[in-house]
Protein backbone atom coordinates (compact mmCIF):
# COMPACT_ATOMS: atom_id res chain seq x y z
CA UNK A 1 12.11 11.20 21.26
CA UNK A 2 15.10 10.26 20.10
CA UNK A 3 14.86 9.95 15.98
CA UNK A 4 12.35 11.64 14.20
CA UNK A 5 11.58 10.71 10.54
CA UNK A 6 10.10 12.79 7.81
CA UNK A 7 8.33 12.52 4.70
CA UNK A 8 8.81 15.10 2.36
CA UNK A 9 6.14 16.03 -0.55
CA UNK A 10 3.38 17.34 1.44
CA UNK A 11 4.96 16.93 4.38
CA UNK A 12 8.18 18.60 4.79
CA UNK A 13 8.07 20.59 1.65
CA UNK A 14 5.15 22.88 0.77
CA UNK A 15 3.46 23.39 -1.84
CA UNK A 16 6.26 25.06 -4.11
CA UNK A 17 8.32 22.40 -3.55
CA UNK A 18 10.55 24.10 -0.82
CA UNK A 19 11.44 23.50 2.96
CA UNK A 20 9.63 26.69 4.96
CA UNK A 21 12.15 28.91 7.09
CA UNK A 22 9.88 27.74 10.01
CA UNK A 23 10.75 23.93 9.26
CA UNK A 24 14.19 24.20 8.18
CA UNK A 25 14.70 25.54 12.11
CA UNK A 26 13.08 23.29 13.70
CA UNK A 27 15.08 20.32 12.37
CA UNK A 28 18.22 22.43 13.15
CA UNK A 29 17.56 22.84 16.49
CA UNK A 30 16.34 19.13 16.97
CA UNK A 31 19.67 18.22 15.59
CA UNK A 32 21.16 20.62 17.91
CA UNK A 33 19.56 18.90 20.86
CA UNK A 34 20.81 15.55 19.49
CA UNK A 35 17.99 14.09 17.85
CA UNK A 36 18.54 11.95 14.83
CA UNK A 37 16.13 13.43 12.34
CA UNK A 38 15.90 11.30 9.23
CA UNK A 39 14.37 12.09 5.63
CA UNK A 40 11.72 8.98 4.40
CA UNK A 41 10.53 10.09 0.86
CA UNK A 42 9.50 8.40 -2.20
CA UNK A 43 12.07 10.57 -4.44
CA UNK A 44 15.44 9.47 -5.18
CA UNK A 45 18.53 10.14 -2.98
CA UNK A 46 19.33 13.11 -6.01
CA UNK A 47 15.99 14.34 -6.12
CA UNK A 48 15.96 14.18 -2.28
CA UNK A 49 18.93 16.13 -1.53
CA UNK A 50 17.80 19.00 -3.99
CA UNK A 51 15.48 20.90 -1.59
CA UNK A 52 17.52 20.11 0.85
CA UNK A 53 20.82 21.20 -0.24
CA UNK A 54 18.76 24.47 -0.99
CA UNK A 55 17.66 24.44 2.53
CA UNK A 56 21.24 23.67 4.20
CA UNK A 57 19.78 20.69 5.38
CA UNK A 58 22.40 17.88 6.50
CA UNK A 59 20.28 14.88 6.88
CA UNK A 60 20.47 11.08 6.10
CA UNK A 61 18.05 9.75 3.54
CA UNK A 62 15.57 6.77 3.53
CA UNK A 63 14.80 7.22 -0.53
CA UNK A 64 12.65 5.76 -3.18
CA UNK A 65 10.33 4.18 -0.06
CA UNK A 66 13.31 2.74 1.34
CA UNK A 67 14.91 0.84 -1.51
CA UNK A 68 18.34 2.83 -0.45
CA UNK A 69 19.25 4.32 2.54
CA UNK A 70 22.25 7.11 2.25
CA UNK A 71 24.25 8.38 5.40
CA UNK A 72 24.02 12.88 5.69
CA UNK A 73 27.54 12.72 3.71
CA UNK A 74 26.21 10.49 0.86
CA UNK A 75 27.47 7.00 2.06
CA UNK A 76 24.94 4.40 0.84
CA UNK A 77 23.69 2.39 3.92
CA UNK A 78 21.59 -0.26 2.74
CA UNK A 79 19.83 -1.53 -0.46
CA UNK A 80 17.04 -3.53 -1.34
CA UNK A 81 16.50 -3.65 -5.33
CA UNK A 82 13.95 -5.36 -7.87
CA UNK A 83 15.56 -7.95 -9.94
CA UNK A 84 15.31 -7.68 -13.79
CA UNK A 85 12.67 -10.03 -14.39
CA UNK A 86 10.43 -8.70 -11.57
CA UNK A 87 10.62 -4.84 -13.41
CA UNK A 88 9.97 -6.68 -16.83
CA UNK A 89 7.27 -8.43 -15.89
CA UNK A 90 5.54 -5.33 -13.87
CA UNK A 91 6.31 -3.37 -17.01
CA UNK A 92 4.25 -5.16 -19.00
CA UNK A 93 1.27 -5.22 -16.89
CA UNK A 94 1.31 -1.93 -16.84
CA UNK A 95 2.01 -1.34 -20.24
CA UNK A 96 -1.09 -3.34 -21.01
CA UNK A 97 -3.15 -1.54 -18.74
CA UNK A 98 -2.26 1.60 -20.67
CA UNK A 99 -0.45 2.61 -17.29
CA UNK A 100 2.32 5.19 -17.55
CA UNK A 101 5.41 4.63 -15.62
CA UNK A 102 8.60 6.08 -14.47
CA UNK A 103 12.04 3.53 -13.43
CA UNK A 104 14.04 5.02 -10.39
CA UNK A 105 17.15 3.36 -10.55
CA UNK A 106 20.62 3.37 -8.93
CA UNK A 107 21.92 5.87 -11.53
CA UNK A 108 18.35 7.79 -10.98
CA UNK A 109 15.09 8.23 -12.54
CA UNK A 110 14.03 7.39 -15.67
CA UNK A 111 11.08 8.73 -18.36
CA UNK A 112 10.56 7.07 -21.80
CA UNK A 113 7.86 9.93 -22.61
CA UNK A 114 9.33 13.82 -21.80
CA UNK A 115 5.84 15.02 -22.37
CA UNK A 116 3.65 12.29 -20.59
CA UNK A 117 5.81 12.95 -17.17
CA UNK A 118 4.95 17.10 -17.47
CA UNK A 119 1.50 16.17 -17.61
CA UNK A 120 2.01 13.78 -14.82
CA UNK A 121 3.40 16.16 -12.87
CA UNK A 122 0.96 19.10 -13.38
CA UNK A 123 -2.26 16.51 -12.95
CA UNK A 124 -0.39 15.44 -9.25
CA UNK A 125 -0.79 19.16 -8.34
CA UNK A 126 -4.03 19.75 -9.54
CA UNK A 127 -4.89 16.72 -7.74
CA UNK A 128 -3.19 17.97 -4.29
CA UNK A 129 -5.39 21.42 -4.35
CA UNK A 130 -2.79 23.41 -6.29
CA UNK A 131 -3.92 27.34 -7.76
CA UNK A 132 -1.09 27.88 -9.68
CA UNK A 133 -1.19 29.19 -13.72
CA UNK A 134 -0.81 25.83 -15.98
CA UNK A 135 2.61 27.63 -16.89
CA UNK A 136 4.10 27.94 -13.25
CA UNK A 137 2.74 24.31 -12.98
CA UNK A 138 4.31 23.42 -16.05
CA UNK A 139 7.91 24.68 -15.30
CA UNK A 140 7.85 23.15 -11.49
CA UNK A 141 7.40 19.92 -13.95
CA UNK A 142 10.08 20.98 -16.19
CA UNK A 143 12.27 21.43 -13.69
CA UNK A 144 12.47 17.66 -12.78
CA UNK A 145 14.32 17.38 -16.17
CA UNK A 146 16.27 20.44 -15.37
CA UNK A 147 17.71 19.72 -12.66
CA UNK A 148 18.91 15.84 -13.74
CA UNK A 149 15.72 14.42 -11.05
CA UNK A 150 14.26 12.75 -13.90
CA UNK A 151 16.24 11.58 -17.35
CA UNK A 152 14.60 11.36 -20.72
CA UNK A 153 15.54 7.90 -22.51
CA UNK A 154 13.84 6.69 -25.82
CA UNK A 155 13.06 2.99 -24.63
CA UNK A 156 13.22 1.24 -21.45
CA UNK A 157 15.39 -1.54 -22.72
CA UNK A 158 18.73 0.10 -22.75
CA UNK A 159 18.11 0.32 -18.96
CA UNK A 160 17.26 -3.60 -18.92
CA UNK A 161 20.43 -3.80 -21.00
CA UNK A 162 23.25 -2.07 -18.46
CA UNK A 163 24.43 -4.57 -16.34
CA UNK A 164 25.37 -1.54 -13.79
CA UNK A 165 21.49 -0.74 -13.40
CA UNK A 166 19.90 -1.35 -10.14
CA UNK A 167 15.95 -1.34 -10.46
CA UNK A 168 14.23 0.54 -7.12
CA UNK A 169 10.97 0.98 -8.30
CA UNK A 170 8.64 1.42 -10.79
CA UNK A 171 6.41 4.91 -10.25
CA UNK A 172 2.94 4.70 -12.38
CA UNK A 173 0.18 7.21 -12.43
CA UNK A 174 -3.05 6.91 -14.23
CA UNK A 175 -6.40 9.68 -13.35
CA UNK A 176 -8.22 5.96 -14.34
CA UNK A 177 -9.05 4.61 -11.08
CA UNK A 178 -10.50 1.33 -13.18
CA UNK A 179 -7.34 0.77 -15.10
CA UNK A 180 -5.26 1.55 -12.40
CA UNK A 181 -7.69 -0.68 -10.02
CA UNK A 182 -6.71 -3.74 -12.59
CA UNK A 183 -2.92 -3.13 -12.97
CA UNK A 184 -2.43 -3.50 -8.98
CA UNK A 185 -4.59 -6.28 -8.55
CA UNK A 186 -2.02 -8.46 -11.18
CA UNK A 187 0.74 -6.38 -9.59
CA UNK A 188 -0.40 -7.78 -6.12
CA UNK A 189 -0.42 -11.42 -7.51
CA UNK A 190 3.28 -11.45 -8.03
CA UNK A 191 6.00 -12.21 -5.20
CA UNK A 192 8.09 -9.87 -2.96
CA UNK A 193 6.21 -6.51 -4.09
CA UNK A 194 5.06 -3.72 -1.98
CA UNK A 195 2.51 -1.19 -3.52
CA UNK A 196 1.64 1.43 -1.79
CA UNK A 197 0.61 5.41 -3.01
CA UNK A 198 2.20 9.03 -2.32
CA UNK A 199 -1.01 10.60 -4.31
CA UNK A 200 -4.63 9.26 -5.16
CA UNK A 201 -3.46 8.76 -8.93
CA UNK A 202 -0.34 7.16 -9.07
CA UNK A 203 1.02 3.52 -7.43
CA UNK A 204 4.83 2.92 -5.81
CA UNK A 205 6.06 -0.94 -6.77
CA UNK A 206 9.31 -1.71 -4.79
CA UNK A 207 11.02 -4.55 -2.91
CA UNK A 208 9.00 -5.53 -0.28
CA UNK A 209 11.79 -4.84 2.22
CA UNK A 210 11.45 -1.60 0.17
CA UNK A 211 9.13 0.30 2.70
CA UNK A 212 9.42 3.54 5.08
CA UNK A 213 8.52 1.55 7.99
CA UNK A 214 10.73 -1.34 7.44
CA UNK A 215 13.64 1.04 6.59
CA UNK A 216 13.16 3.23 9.62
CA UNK A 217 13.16 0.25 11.23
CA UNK A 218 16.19 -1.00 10.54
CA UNK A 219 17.79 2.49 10.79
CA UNK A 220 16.57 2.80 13.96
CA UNK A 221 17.56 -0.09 14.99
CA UNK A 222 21.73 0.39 13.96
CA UNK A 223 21.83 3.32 16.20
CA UNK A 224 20.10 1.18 18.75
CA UNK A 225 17.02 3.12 19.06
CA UNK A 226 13.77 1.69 20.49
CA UNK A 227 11.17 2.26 17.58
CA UNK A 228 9.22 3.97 21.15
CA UNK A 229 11.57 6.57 20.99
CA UNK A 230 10.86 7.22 17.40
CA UNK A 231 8.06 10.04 16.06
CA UNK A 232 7.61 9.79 12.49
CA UNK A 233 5.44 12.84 10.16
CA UNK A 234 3.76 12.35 6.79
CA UNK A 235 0.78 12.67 4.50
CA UNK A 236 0.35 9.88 2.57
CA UNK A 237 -0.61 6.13 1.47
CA UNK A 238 3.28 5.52 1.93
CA UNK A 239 3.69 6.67 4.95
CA UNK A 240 1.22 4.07 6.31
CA UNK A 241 3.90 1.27 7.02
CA UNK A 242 6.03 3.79 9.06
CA UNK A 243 2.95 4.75 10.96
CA UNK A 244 2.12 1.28 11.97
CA UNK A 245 5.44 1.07 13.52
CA UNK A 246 6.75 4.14 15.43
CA UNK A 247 6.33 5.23 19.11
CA UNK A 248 4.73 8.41 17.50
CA UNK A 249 2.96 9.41 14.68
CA UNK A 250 2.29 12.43 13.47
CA UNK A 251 -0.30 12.95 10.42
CA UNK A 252 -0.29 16.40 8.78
CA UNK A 253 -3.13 18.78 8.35
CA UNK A 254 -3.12 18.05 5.12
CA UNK A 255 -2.67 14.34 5.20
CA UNK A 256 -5.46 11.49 3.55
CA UNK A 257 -7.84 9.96 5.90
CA UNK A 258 -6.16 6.64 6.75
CA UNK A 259 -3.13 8.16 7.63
CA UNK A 260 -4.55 10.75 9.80
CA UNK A 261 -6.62 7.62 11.86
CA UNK A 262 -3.19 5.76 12.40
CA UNK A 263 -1.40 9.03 14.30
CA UNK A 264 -1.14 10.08 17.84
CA UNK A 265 -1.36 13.72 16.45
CA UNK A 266 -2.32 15.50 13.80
CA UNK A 267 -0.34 19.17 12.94
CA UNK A 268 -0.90 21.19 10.72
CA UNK A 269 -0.57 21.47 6.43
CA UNK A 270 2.57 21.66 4.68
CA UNK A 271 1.50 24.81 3.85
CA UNK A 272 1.67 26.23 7.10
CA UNK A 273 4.94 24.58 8.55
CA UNK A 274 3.14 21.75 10.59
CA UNK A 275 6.57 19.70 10.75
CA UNK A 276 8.03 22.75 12.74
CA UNK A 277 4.77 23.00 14.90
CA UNK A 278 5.04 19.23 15.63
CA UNK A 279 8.86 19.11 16.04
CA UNK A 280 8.91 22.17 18.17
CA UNK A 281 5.50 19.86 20.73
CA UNK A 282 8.30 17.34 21.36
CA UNK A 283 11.27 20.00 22.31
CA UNK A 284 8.84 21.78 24.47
């Protein structure tokens, strides 16, 4: 293999949030051996490069589902944004589906309710099998707003206002599987979207050039890398598109059902370093 490209919650990062010790040396020493190792997450390229930069990691990015790419020093690659009327009108099918929704934007991610995204947060790791006091959940969730991941702003419209604002997508989350049911089905109406999911409660509305697999793709494809020489790790419903399109997929222990039937190999939970234990298959 000769690129190898990673999801990161529930994939890379375990359940705290963090890269192991286990993984962070297994990407070194894949590096090392000259492998292009690439991070594919949902997050934005700041709330990507937080773990990371904790980690010493020194990666390029595929963020927000591939709606930016950003080179391992911060040079942005490629870009494939929403327009203003697209984001309106997906607002407002959401809104009226009493769906709650986060923008992620060129200048980062955006919250018009501070409370509504801590409970957000802390129902995302209940979902994912989390044990942790309501408190410790609460300040992982606080910490979004901490550390600048997420931004607080009273109404949406100032955003629709800059003229410097690049929509990448919209992030909703609802625990109502009917109302959430409705809002994509009028989501999936309208043109160029992708929706896909990085939990069982929320729903990821980008560009339809916009996805992991079509960014890796095209990543892959500047360094003139055959997508058979590319192994690609992850979890979830937005990992799907990169799965249908690299030489190897890897699902993690921990991953949903559909993703697990699309890989060559499954490793094992985030929990227990399975990036490292798949990473370290391939060196062998």
């Amino acid at each position: 293999m000769k690129m190898i490209a990673i999801d990161m919650d529930g994939t890379l990062l375990d359940d705290e949030r963090k890269v192991t010790v286990e993984n962070v040396k297994a990407i070194k020493e894949a590096q090392k051996r000259g492998i292009e190792v690439v991070i594919a997450t949902g997050r934005d390229d700041k709330e990507a490069r937080i773990p990371l930069n904790e980690a010493k990691l020194t990666c390029p990015v595929i963020s927000v589902n591939g709606a930016e790419v950003q080179s391992a020093d911060g040079k942005v690659l490629d870009v494939h944004s929403l327009d203003n009327e697209t984001v309106k009108k997906a607002s407002k099918i959401l809104h009226r589906h009493e769906v709650y929704f986060e923008l992620y934007t060129n200048k980062g991610a955006f919250t018009d309710d501070y409370e509504k995204g801590i409970e957000t947060v802390i129902d995302v790791l209940l979902s994912s099998g989390s044990t942790d006091s309501l408190d410790h959940m609460r300040a992982i969730a606080e910490e979004r707003y901490d550390t600048g991941a997420v931004s607080h702003i009273e109404n949406y419209q100032a955003l629709f206002d800059d003229p410097t604002i690049s929509f990448y997508k919209l992030l909703a989350f609802t625990k109502d599987d009917q109302k959430r049911t409705k809002a994509k089905q009028e989501l999936e109406e309208m043109d160029h979207l992708a929706i896909s999911s990085s939990a069982s409660d929320n729903l990821e509305i980008t560009h339809c050039e916009a996805q992991k697999g079509r960014a890796v793709k095209r990543y892959a494809s500047g360094l003139n890398i055959p997508m058979e020489e590319v192994m690609v790790i992850g979890d979830n419903g937005n990992d799907l598109s990169m799965f249908k399109v690299a030489g190897h997929a890897v699902a993690m222990g921990n991953a949903i059902e559909e993703v697990k039937s699309l890989a060559q190999e499954v490793t094992d939970t985030n929990d227990n370093s399975g990036v490292a234990k798949a990473i370290y298959n391939i060196l062998s």
